[in-house]
N, C-alpha and C. Protein backbone atom coordinates (compact mmCIF):
# COMPACT_ATOMS: atom_id res chain seq x y z
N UNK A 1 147.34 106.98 85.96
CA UNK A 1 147.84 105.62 85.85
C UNK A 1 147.80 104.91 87.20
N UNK A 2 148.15 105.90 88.28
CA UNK A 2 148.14 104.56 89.76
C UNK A 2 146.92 104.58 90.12
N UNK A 3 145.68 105.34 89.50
CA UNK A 3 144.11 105.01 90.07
C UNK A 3 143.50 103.34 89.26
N UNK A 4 144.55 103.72 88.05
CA UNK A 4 143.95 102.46 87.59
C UNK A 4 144.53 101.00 87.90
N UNK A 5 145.71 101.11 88.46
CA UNK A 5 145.89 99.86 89.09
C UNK A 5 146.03 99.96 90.93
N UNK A 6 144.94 100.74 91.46
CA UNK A 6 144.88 100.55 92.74
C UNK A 6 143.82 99.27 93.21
N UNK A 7 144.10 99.14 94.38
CA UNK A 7 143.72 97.91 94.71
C UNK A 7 142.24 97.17 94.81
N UNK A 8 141.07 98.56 94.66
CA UNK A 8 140.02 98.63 94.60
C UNK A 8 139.55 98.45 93.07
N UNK A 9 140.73 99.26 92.77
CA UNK A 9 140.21 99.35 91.00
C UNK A 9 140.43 98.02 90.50
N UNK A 10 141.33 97.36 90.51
CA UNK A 10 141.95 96.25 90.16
C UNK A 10 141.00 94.92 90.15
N UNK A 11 140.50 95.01 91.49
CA UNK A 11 139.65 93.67 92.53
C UNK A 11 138.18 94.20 91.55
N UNK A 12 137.43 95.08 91.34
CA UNK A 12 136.58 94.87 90.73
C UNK A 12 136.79 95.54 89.30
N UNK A 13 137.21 96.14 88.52
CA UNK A 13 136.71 96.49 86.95
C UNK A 13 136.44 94.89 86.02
N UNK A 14 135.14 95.31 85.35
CA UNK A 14 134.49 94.25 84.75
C UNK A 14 135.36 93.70 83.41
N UNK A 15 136.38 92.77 83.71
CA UNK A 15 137.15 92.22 82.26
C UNK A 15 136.11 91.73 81.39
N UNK A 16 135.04 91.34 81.83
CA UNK A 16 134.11 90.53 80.65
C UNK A 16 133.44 91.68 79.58
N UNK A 17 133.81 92.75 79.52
CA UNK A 17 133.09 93.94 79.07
C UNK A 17 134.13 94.16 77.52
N UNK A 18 134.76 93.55 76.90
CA UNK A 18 135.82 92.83 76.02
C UNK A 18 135.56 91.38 75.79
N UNK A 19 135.30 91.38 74.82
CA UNK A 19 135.21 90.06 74.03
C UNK A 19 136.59 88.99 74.48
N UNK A 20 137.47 89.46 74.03
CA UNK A 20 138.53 88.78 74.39
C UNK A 20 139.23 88.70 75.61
N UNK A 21 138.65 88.93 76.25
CA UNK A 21 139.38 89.25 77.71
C UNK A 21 139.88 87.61 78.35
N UNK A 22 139.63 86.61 77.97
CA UNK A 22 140.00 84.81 78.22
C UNK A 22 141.22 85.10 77.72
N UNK A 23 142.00 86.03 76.33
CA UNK A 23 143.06 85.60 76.14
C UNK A 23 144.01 86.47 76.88
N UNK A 24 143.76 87.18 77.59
CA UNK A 24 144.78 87.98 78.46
C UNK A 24 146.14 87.05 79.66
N UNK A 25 145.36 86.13 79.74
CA UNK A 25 146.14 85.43 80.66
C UNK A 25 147.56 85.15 79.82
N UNK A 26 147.51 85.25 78.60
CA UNK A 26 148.59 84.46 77.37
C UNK A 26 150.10 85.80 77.74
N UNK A 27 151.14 85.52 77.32
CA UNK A 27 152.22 86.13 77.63
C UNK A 27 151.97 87.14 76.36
N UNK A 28 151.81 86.83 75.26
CA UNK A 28 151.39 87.66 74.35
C UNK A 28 150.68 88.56 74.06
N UNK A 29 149.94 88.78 75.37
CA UNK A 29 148.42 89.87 75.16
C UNK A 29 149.27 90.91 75.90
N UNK A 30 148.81 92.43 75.37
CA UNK A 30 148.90 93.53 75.48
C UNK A 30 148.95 93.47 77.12
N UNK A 31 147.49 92.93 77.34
CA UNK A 31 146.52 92.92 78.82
C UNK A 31 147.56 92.23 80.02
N UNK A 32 148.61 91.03 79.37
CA UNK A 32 149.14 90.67 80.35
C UNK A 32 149.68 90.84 81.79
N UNK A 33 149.78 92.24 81.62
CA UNK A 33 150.81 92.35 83.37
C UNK A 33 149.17 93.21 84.19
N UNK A 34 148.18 93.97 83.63
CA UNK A 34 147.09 93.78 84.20
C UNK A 34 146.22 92.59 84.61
N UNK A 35 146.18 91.89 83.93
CA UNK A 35 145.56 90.68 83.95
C UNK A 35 145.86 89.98 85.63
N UNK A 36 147.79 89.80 85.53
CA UNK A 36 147.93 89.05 86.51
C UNK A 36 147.91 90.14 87.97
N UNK A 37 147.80 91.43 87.96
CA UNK A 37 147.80 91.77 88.94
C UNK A 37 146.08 91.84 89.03
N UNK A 38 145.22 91.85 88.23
CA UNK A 38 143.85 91.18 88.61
C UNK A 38 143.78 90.26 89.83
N UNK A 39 144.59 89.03 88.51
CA UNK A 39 144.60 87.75 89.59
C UNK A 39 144.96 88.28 91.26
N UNK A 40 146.00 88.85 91.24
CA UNK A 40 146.70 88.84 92.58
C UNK A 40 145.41 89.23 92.96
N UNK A 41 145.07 91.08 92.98
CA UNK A 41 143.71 91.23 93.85
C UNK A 41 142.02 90.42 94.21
N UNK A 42 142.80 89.34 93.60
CA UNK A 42 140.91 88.15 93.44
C UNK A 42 140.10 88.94 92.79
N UNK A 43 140.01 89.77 91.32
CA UNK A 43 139.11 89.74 90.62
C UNK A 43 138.45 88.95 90.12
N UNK A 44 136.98 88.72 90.32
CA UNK A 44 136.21 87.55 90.12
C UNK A 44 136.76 87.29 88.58
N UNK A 45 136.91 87.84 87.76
CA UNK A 45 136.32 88.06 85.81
C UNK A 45 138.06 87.22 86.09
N UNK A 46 138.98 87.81 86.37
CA UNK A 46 140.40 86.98 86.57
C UNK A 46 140.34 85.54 86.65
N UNK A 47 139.56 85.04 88.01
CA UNK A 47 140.01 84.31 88.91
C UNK A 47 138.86 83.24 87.78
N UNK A 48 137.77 83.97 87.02
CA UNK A 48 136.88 82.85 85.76
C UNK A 48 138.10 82.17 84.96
N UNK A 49 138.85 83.71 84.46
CA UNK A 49 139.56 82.83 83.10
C UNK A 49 140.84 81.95 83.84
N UNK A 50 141.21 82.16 85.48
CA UNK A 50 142.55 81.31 85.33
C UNK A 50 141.82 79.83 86.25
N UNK A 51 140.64 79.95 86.53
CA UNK A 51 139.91 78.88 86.31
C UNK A 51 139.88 77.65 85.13
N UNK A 52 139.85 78.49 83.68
CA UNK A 52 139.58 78.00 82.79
C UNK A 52 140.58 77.20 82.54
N UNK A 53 141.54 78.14 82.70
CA UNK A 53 143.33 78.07 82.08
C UNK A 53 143.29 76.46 83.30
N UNK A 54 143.42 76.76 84.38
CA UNK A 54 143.81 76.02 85.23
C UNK A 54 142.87 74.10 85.23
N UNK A 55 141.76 74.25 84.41
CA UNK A 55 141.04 73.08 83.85
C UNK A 55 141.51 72.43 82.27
N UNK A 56 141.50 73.45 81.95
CA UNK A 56 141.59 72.87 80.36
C UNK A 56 142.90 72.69 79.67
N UNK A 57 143.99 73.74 80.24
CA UNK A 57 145.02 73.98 79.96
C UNK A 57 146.13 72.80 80.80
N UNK A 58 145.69 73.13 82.62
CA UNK A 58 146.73 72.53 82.84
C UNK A 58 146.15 71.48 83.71
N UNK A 59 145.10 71.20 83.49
CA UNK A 59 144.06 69.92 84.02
C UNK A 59 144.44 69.68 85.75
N UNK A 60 143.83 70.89 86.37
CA UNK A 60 144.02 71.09 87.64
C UNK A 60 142.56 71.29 88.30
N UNK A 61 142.06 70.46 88.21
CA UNK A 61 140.37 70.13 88.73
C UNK A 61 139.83 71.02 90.03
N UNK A 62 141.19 70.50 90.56
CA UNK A 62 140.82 70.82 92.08
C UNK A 62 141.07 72.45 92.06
N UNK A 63 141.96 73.08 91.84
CA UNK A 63 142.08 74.46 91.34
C UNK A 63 140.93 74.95 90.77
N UNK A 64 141.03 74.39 89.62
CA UNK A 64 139.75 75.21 88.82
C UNK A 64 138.32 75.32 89.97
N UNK A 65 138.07 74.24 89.97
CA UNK A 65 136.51 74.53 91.28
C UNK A 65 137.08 75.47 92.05
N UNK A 66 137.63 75.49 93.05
CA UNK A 66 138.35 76.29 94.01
C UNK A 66 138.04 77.81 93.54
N UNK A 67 138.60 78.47 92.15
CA UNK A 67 138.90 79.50 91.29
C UNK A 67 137.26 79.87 90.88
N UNK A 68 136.68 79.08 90.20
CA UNK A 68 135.56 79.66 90.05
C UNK A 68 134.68 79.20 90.98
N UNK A 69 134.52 78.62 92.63
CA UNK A 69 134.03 79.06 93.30
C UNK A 69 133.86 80.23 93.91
N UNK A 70 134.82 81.01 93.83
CA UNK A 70 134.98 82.49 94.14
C UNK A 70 134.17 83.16 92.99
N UNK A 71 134.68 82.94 92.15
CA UNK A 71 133.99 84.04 90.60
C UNK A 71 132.18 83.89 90.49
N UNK A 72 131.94 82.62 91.12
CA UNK A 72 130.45 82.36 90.80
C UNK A 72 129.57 83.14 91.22
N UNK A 73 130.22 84.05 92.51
CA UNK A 73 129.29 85.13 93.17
C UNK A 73 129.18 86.05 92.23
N UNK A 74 129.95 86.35 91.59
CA UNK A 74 129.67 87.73 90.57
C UNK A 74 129.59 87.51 89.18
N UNK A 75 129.90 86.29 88.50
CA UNK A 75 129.67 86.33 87.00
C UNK A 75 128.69 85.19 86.97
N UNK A 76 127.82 85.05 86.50
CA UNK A 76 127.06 84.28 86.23
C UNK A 76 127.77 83.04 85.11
N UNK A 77 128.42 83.29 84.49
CA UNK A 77 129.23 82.36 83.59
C UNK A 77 130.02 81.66 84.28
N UNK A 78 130.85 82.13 85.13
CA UNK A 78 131.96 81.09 86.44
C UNK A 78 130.53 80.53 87.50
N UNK A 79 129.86 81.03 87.42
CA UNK A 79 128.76 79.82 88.14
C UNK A 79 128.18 78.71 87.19
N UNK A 80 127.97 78.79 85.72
CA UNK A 80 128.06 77.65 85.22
C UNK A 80 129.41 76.86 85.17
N UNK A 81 130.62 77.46 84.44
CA UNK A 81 131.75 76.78 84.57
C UNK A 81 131.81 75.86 86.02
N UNK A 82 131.50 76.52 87.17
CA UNK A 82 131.54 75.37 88.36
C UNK A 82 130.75 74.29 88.05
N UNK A 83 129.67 74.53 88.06
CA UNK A 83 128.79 73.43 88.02
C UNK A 83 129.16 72.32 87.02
N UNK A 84 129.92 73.10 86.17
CA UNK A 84 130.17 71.83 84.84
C UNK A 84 131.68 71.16 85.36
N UNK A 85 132.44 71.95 86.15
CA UNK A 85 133.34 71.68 86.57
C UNK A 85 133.08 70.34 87.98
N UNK A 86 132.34 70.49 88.93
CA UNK A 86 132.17 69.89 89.91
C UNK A 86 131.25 68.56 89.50
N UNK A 87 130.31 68.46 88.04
CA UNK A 87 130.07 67.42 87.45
C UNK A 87 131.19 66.62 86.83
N UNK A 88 132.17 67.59 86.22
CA UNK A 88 133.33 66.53 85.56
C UNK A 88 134.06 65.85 86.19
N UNK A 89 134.42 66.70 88.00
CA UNK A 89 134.92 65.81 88.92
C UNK A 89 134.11 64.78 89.31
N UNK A 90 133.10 64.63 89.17
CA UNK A 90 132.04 63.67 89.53
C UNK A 90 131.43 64.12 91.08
N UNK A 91 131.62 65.48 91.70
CA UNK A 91 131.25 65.54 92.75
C UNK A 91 129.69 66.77 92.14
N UNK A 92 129.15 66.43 91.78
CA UNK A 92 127.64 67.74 91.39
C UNK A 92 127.62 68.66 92.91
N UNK A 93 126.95 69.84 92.66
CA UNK A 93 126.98 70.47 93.39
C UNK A 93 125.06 70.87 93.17
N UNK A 94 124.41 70.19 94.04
CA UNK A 94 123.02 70.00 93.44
C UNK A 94 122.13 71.56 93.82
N UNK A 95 122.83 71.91 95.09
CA UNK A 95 122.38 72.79 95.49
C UNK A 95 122.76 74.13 94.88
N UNK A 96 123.85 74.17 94.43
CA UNK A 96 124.38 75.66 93.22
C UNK A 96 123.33 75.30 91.92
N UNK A 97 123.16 73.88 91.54
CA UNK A 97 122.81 73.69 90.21
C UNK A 97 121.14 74.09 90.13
N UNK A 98 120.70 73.90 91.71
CA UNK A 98 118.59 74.10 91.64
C UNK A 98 119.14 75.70 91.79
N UNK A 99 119.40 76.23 92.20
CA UNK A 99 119.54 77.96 92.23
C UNK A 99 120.09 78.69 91.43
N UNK A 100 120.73 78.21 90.27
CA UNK A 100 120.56 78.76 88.94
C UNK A 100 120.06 78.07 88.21
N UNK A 101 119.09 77.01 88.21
CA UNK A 101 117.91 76.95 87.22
C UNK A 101 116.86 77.51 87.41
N UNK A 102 116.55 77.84 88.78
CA UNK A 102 115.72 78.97 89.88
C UNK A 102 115.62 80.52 89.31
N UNK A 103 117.03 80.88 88.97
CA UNK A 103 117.60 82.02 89.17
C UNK A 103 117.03 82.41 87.28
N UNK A 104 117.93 81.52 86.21
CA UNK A 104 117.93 82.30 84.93
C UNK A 104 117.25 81.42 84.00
N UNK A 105 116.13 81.80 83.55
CA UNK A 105 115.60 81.40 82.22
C UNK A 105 116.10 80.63 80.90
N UNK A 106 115.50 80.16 80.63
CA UNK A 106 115.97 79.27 79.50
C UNK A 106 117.04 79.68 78.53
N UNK A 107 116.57 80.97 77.93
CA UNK A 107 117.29 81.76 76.89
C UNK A 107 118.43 82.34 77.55
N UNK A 108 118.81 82.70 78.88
CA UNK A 108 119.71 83.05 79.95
C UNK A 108 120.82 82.03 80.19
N UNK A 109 120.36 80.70 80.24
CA UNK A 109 121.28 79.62 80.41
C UNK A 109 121.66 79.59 78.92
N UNK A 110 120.93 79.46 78.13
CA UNK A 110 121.75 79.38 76.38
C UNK A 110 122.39 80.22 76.19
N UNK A 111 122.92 81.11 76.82
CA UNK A 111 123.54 82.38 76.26
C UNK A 111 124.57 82.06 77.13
N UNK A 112 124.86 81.92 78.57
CA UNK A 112 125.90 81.36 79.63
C UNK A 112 126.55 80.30 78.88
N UNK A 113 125.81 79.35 78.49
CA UNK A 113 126.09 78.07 77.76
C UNK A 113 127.26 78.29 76.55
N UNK A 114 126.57 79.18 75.56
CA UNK A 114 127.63 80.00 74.35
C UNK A 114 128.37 80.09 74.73
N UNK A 115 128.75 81.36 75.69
CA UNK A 115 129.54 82.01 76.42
C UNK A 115 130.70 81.37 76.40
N UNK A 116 130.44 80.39 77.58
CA UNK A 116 131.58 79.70 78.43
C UNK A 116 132.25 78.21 77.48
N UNK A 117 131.40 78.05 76.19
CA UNK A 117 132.09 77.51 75.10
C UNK A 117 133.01 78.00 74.14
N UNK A 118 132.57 79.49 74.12
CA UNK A 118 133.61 80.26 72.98
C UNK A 118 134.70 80.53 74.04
N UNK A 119 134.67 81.07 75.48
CA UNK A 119 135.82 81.05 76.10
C UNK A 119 136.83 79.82 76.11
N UNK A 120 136.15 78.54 75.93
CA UNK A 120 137.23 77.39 76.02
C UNK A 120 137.84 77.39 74.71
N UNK A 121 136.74 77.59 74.06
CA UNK A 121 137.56 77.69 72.13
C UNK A 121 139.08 78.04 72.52
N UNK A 122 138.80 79.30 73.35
CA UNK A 122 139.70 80.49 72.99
C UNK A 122 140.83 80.46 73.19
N UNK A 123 140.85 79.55 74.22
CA UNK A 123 142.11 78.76 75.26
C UNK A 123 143.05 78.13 74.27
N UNK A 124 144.77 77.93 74.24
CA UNK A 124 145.39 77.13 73.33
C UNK A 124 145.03 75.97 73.48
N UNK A 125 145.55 75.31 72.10
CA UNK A 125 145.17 73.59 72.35
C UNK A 125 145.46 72.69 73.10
N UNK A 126 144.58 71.48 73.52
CA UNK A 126 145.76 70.99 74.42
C UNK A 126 146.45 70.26 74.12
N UNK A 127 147.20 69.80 74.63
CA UNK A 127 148.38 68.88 74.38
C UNK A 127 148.93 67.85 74.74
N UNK A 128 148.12 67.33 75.99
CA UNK A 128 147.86 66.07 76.74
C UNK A 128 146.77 66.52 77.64
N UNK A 129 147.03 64.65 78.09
CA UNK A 129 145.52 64.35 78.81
C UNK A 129 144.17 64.41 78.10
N UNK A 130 143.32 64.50 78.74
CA UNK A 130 141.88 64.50 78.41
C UNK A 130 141.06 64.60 79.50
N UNK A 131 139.81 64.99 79.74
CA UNK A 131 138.96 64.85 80.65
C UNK A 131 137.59 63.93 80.11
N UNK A 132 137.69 63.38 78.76
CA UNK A 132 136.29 62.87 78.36
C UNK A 132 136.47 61.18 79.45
N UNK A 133 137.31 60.80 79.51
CA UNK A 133 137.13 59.42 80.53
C UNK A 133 136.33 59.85 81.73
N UNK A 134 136.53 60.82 82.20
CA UNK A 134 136.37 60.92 83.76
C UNK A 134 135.00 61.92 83.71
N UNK A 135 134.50 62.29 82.66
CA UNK A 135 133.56 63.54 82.39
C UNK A 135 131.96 62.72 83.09
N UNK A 136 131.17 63.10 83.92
CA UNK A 136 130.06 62.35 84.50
C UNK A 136 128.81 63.25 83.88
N UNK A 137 127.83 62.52 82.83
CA UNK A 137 126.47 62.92 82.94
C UNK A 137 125.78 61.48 82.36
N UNK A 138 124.75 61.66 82.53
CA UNK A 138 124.09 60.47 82.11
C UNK A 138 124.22 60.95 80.83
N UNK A 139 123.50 59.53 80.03
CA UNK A 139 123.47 59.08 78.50
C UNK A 139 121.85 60.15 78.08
N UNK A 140 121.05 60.51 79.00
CA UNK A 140 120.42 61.78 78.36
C UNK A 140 119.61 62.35 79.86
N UNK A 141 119.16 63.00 79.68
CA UNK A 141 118.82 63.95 80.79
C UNK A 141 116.94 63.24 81.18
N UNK A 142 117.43 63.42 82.75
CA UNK A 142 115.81 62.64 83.20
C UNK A 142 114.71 63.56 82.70
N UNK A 143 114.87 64.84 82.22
CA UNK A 143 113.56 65.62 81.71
C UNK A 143 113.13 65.14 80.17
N UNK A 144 113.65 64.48 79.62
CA UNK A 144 113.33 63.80 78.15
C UNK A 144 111.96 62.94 78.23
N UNK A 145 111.92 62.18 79.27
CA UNK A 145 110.54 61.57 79.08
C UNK A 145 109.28 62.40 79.29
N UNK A 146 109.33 63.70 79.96
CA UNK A 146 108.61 65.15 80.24
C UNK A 146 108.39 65.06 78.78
N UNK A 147 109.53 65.97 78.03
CA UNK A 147 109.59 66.44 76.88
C UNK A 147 108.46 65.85 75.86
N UNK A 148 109.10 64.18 75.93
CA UNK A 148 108.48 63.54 74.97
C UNK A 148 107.12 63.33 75.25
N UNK A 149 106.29 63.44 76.16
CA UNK A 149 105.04 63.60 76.88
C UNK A 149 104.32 64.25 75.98
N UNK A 150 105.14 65.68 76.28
CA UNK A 150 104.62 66.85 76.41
C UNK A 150 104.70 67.40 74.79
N UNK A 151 104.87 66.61 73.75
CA UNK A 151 105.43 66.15 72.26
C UNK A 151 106.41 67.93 72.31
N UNK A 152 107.62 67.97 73.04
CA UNK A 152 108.33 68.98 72.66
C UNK A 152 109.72 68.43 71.74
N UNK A 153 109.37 68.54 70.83
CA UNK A 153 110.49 68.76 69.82
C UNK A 153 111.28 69.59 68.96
N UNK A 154 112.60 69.90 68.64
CA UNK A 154 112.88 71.14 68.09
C UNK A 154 114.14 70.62 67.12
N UNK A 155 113.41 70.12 66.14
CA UNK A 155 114.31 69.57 64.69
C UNK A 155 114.25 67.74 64.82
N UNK A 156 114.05 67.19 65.46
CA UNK A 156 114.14 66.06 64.78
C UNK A 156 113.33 65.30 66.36
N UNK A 157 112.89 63.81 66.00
CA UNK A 157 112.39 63.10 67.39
C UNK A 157 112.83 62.65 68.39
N UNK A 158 114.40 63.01 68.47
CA UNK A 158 115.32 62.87 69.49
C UNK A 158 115.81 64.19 69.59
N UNK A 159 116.28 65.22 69.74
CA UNK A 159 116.61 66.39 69.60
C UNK A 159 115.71 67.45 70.24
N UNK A 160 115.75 67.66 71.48
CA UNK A 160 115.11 68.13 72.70
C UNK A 160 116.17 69.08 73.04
N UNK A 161 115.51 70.14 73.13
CA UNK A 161 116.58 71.66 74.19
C UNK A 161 115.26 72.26 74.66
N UNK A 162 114.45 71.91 75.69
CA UNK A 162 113.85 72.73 76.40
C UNK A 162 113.41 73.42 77.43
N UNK A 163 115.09 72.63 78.29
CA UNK A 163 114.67 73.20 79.52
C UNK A 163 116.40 73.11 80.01
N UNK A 164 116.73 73.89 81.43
CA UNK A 164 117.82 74.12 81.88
C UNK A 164 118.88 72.77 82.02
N UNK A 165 117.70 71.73 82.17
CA UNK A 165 118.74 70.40 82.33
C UNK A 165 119.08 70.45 80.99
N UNK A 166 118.04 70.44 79.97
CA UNK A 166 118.69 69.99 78.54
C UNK A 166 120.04 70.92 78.40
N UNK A 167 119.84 71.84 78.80
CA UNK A 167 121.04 72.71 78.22
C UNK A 167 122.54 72.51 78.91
N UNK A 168 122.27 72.12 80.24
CA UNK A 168 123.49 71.41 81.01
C UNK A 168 123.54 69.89 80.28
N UNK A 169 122.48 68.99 79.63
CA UNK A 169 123.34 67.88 79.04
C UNK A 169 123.97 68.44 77.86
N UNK A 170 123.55 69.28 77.06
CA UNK A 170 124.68 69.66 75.92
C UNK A 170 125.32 69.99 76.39
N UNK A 171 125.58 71.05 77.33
CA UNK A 171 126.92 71.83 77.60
C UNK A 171 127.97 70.65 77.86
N UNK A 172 127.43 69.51 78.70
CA UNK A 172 128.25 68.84 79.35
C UNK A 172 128.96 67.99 78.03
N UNK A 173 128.27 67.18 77.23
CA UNK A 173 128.69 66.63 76.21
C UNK A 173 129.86 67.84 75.23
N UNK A 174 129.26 68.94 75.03
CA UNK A 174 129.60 69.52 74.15
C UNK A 174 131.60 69.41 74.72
N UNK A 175 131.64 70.27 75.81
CA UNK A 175 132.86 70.46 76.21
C UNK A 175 133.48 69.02 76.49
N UNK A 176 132.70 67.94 76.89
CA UNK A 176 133.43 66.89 76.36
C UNK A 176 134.64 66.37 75.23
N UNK A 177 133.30 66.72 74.28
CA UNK A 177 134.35 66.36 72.79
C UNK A 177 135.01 67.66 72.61
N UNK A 178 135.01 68.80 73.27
CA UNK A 178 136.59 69.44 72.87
C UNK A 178 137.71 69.48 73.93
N UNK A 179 137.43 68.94 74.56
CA UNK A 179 138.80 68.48 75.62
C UNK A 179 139.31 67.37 75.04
């Protein structure tokens, strides 16, 4: 029992290796008093979900970036959450955003994309505020006139997902309308 909450063990074991591991932060989860001594040691997989908690839950912007600036080194999912995070503040982070479109493939970002949507699902509802006023992307992504060039379509003549921007304008819209 004290190997598993020593300070090494703590700071890295992989929480994302559990489906549910977003709801641990809740007073109700089994996981709870691990969870927060995660947090204490800066486990990246921690410091994703009280990121999350700390955006969606208790609409703390500046926190949340902060939180999953740390996590982005090791989960690839808290490196999208930033990026979507540092767009909603309206500050983009252009240079994180060309080095993971650099970094992961199309089908790689759609799967990050899932991901870090079923984690917000997962989060309780909220209960004030909103972030859709203040949420920044354009009305469609500058690679659409490419697309339409290039006749890429996938279900209808507006309805384009074919490249990493497309998938950051859904993501961005998407988590829109559930905040």
């Amino acid at each position: 029992m004290v190997a598993v909450f020593s300070p090494d063990c703590v700071k890295s074991v992989r929480l994302d290796k559990t489906r549910d591991f977003v709801y641990w932060f809740s007073l109700d989860s089994v996981y709870n008093i691990f969870f927060w001594k995660c947090v204490k040691a800066k486990n990246p997989y921690a410091l994703y979900v009280w990121s999350l908690v700390s955006a969606f839950l208790f609409f703390d912007i500046e926190e949340a970036i902060e939180l999953a600036a740390y996590a982005k080194k090791v989960y690839p999912v808290a490196k999208l959450l930033y990026i979507m995070l540092k767009s909603l503040g309206g500050k983009e982070d252009h240079e994180v955003y060309s080095k993971f479109k650099k970094r992961y493939n199309y089908e790689e970002a759609e799967g990050f994309c899932e991901t870090l949507k079923f984690h917000i699902r997962m989060l309780p509802p909220n209960r004030f505020g909103t972030y859709s006023e203040t949420w920044c992307f354009t009305d469609s992504p500058m690679c659409w006139e490419s697309h339409q060039f290039l006749d890429e379509f996938n279900g209808g003549p507006y309805i384009v997902e074919r490249c990493i921007d497309c998938i950051y304008f859904y993501l961005s819209r998407d988590i829109m309308e559930m905040t």
